[in-house]
Protein backbone atom coordinates (compact mmCIF):
# COMPACT_ATOMS: atom_id res chain seq x y z
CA UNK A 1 0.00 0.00 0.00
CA UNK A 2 2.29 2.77 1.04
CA UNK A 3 4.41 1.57 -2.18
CA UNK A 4 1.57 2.41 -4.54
CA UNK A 5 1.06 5.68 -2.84
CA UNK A 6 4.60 6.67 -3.10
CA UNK A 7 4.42 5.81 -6.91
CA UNK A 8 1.13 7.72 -7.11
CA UNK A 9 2.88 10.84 -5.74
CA UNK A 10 5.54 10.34 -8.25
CA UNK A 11 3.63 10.49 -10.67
CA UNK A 12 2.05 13.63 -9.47
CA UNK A 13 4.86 15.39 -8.98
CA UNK A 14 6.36 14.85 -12.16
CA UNK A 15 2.65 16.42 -14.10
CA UNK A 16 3.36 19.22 -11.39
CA UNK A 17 7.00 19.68 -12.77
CA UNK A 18 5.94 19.38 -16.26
CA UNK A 19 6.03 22.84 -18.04
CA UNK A 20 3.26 22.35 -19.74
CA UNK A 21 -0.01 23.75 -18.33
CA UNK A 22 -2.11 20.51 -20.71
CA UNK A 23 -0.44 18.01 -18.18
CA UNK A 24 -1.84 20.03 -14.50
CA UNK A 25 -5.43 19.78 -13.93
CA UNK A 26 -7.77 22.68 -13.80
CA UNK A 27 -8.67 24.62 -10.63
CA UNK A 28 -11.66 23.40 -9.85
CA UNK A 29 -9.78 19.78 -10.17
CA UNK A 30 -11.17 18.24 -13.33
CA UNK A 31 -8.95 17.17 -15.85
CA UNK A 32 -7.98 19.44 -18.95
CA UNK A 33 -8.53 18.05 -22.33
CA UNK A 34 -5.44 18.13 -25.10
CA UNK A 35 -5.95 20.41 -27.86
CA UNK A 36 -2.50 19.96 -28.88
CA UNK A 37 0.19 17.12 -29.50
CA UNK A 38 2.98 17.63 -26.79
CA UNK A 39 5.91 20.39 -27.40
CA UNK A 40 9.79 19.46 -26.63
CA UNK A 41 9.94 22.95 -25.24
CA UNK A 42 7.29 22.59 -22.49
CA UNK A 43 9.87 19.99 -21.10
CA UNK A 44 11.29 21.55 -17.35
CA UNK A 45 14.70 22.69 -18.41
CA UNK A 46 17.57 23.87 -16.25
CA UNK A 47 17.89 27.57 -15.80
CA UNK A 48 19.93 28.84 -18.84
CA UNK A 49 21.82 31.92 -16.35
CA UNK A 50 22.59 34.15 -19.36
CA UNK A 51 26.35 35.40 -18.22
CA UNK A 52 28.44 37.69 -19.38
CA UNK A 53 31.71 35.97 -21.29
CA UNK A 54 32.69 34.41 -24.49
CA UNK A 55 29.91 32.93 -26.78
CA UNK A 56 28.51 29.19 -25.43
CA UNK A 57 25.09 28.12 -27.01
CA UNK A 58 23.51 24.67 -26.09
CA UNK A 59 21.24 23.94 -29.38
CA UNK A 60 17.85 22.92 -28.48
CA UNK A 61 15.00 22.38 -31.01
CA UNK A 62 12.80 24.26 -30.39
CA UNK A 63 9.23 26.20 -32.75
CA UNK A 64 10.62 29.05 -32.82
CA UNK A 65 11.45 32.08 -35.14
CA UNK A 66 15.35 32.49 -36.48
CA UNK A 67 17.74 34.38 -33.86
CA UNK A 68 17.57 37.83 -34.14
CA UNK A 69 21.47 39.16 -32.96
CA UNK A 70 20.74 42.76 -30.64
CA UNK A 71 23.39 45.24 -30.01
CA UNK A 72 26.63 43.60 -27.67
CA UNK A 73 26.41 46.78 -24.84
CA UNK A 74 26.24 44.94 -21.94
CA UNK A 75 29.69 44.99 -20.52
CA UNK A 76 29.74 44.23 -16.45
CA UNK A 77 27.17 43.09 -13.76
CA UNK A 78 27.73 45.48 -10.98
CA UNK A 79 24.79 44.96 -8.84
CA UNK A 80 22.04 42.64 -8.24
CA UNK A 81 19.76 42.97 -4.75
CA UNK A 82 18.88 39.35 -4.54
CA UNK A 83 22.15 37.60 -4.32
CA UNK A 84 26.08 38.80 -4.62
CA UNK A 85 27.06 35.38 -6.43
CA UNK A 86 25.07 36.15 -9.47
CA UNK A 87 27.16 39.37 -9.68
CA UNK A 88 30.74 37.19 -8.82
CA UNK A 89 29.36 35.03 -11.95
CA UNK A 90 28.07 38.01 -14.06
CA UNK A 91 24.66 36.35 -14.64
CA UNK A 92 22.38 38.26 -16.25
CA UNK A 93 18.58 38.31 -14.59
CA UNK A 94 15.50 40.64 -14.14
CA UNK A 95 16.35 43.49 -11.94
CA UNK A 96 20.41 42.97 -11.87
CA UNK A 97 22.19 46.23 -12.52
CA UNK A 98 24.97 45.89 -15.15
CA UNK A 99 27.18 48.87 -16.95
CA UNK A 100 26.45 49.08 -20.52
CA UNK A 101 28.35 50.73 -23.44
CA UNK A 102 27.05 54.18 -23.65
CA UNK A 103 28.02 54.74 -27.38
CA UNK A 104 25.10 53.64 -29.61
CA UNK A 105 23.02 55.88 -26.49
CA UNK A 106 25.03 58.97 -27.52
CA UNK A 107 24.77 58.57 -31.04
CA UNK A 108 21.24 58.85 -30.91
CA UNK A 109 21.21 61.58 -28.14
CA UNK A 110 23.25 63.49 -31.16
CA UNK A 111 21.27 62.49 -33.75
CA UNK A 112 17.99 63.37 -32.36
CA UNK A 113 18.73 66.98 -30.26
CA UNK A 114 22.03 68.06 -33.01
CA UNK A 115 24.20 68.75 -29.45
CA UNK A 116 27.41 67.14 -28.98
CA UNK A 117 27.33 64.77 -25.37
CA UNK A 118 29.97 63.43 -24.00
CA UNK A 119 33.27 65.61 -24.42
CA UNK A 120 34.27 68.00 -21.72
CA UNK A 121 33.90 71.72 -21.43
CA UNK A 122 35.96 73.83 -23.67
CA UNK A 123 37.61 70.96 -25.42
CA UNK A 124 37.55 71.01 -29.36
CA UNK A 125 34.88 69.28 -31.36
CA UNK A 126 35.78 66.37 -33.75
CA UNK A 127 34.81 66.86 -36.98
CA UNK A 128 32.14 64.35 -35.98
CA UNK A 129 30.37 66.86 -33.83
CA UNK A 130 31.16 69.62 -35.64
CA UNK A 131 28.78 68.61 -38.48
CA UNK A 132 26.22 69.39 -35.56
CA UNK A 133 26.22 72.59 -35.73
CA UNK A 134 25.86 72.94 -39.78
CA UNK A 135 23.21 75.05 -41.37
CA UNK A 136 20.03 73.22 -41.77
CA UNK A 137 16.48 74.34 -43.63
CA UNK A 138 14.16 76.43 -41.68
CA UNK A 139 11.65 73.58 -41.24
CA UNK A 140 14.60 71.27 -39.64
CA UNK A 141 15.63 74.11 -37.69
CA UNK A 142 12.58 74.41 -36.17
CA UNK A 143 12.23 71.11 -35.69
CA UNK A 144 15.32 70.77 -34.09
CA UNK A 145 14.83 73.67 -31.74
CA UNK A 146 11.81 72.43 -30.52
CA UNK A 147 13.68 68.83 -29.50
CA UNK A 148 16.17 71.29 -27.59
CA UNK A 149 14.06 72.62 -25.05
CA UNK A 150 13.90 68.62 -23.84
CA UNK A 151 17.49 67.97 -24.24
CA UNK A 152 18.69 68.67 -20.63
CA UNK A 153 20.34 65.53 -19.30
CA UNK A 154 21.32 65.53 -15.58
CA UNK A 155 24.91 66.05 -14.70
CA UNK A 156 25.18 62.64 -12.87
CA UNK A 157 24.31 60.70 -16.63
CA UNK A 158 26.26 63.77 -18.38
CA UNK A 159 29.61 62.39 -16.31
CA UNK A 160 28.81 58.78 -16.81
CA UNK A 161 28.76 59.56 -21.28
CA UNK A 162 31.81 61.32 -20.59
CA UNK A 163 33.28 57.46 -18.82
CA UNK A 164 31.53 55.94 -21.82
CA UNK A 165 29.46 53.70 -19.65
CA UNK A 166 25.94 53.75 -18.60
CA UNK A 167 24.36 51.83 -15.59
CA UNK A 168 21.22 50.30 -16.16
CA UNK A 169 18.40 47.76 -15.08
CA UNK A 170 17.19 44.88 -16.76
CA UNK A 171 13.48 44.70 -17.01
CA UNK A 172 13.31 41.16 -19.16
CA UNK A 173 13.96 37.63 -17.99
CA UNK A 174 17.28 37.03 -19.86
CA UNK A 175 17.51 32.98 -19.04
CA UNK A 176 13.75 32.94 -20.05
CA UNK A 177 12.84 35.10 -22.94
CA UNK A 178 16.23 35.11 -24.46
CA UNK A 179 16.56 39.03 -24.61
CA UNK A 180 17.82 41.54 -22.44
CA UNK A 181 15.95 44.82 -22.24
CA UNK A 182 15.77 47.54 -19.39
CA UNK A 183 15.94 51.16 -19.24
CA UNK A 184 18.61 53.28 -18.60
CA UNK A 185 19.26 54.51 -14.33
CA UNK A 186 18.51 58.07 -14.01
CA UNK A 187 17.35 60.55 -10.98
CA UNK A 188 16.95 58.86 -7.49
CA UNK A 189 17.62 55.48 -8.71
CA UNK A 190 21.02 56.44 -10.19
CA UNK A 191 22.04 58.09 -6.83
CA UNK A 192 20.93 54.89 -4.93
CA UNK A 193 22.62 52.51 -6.86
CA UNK A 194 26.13 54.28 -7.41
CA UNK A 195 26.05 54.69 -3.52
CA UNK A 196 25.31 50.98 -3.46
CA UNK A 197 28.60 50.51 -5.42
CA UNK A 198 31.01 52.73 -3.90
CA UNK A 199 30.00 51.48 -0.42
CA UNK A 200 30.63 47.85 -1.97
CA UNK A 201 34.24 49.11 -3.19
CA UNK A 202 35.15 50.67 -0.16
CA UNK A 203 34.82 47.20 1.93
């Protein structure tokens, strides 16, 4: 008897573990019917703990879409609230801070407002930002004067584009989704979390 029951809770455990949602019964504890044949990907994988470091892919089949390659600005993991070894091992999850390149960030800041970022005060321009300040038509003018009047950056992110690195969050689940995406630290939360660090370097 207590053989059977330890089998039967097996069993049970295993539908719990499944991925799939088809295999776990329903709240009100009937069964679900299949409307589809079984996926490989609904399997319960191992974590894939995205890390920063050279490039190590595990091919999996999978029904998916062909890999789309994003921009390679993530360059450090300097914080993360939950746990200090995911920062040792530069894994990358939701809510870790990590410094980012800030170049392809300043190019559009130039693009966009016409004002050179990044270089310091009374140094010359590079021909680069020079073309900045070229004469444009009245109607792009106007346009670009209008963008102006938003352009102010604080001087805590103004220092950081002069270091060419950026702190920011990730908002996405890296070892889930397969994409990391966040938004840039600014204000408050830029204050808190370069506090955060320097107190960390000091020890």
């Amino acid at each position: 008897m207590s053989v059977h029951l330890f089998v039967l809770f097996i069993s049970v455990l295993l539908r719990y573990l499944q991925g799939s949602l088809a295999l776990k019964r329903r709240k009100t504890g009937g069964e679900r019917k299949p409307y589809h044949k079984k996926r490989k990907y609904e399997l319960v994988r191992p974590p894939a703990n995205t890390k920063v470091g050279p490039r190590r892919i595990h091919t999996v089949r999978v029904r998916q879409r062909e890999l789309h390659l994003g921009l390679r600005v993530i360059i450090d993991v300097v914080n993360n609230a939950s746990n200090n070894e995911l920062v040792r091992t530069k894994t990358l999850v939701k809510s870790c801070i990590v410094r980012v390149d800030s170049t392809p960030f300043r190019q559009w800041y130039e693009a966009h407002y016409a004002i050179p970022l990044g270089h310091k005060k009374g140094a010359k321009l590079t021909p680069e930002e020079e073309l900045l300040n070229k004469k444009r038509p009245m109607t792009v003018q106007k346009k670009t004067d209008r963008r102006r009047k938003k352009s102010k950056i604080s001087s805590l992110l103004e220092e950081q584009f002069l270091q060419g690195r950026l702190l920011s969050c990730i908002a996405s689940r890296p070892g889930y989704c397969g994409r990391a995406g966040g938004h840039i630290l600014e204000g408050k939360e830029l204050e808190f979390h370069l506090r955060k660090i320097r107190a960390k370097k000091g020890k």
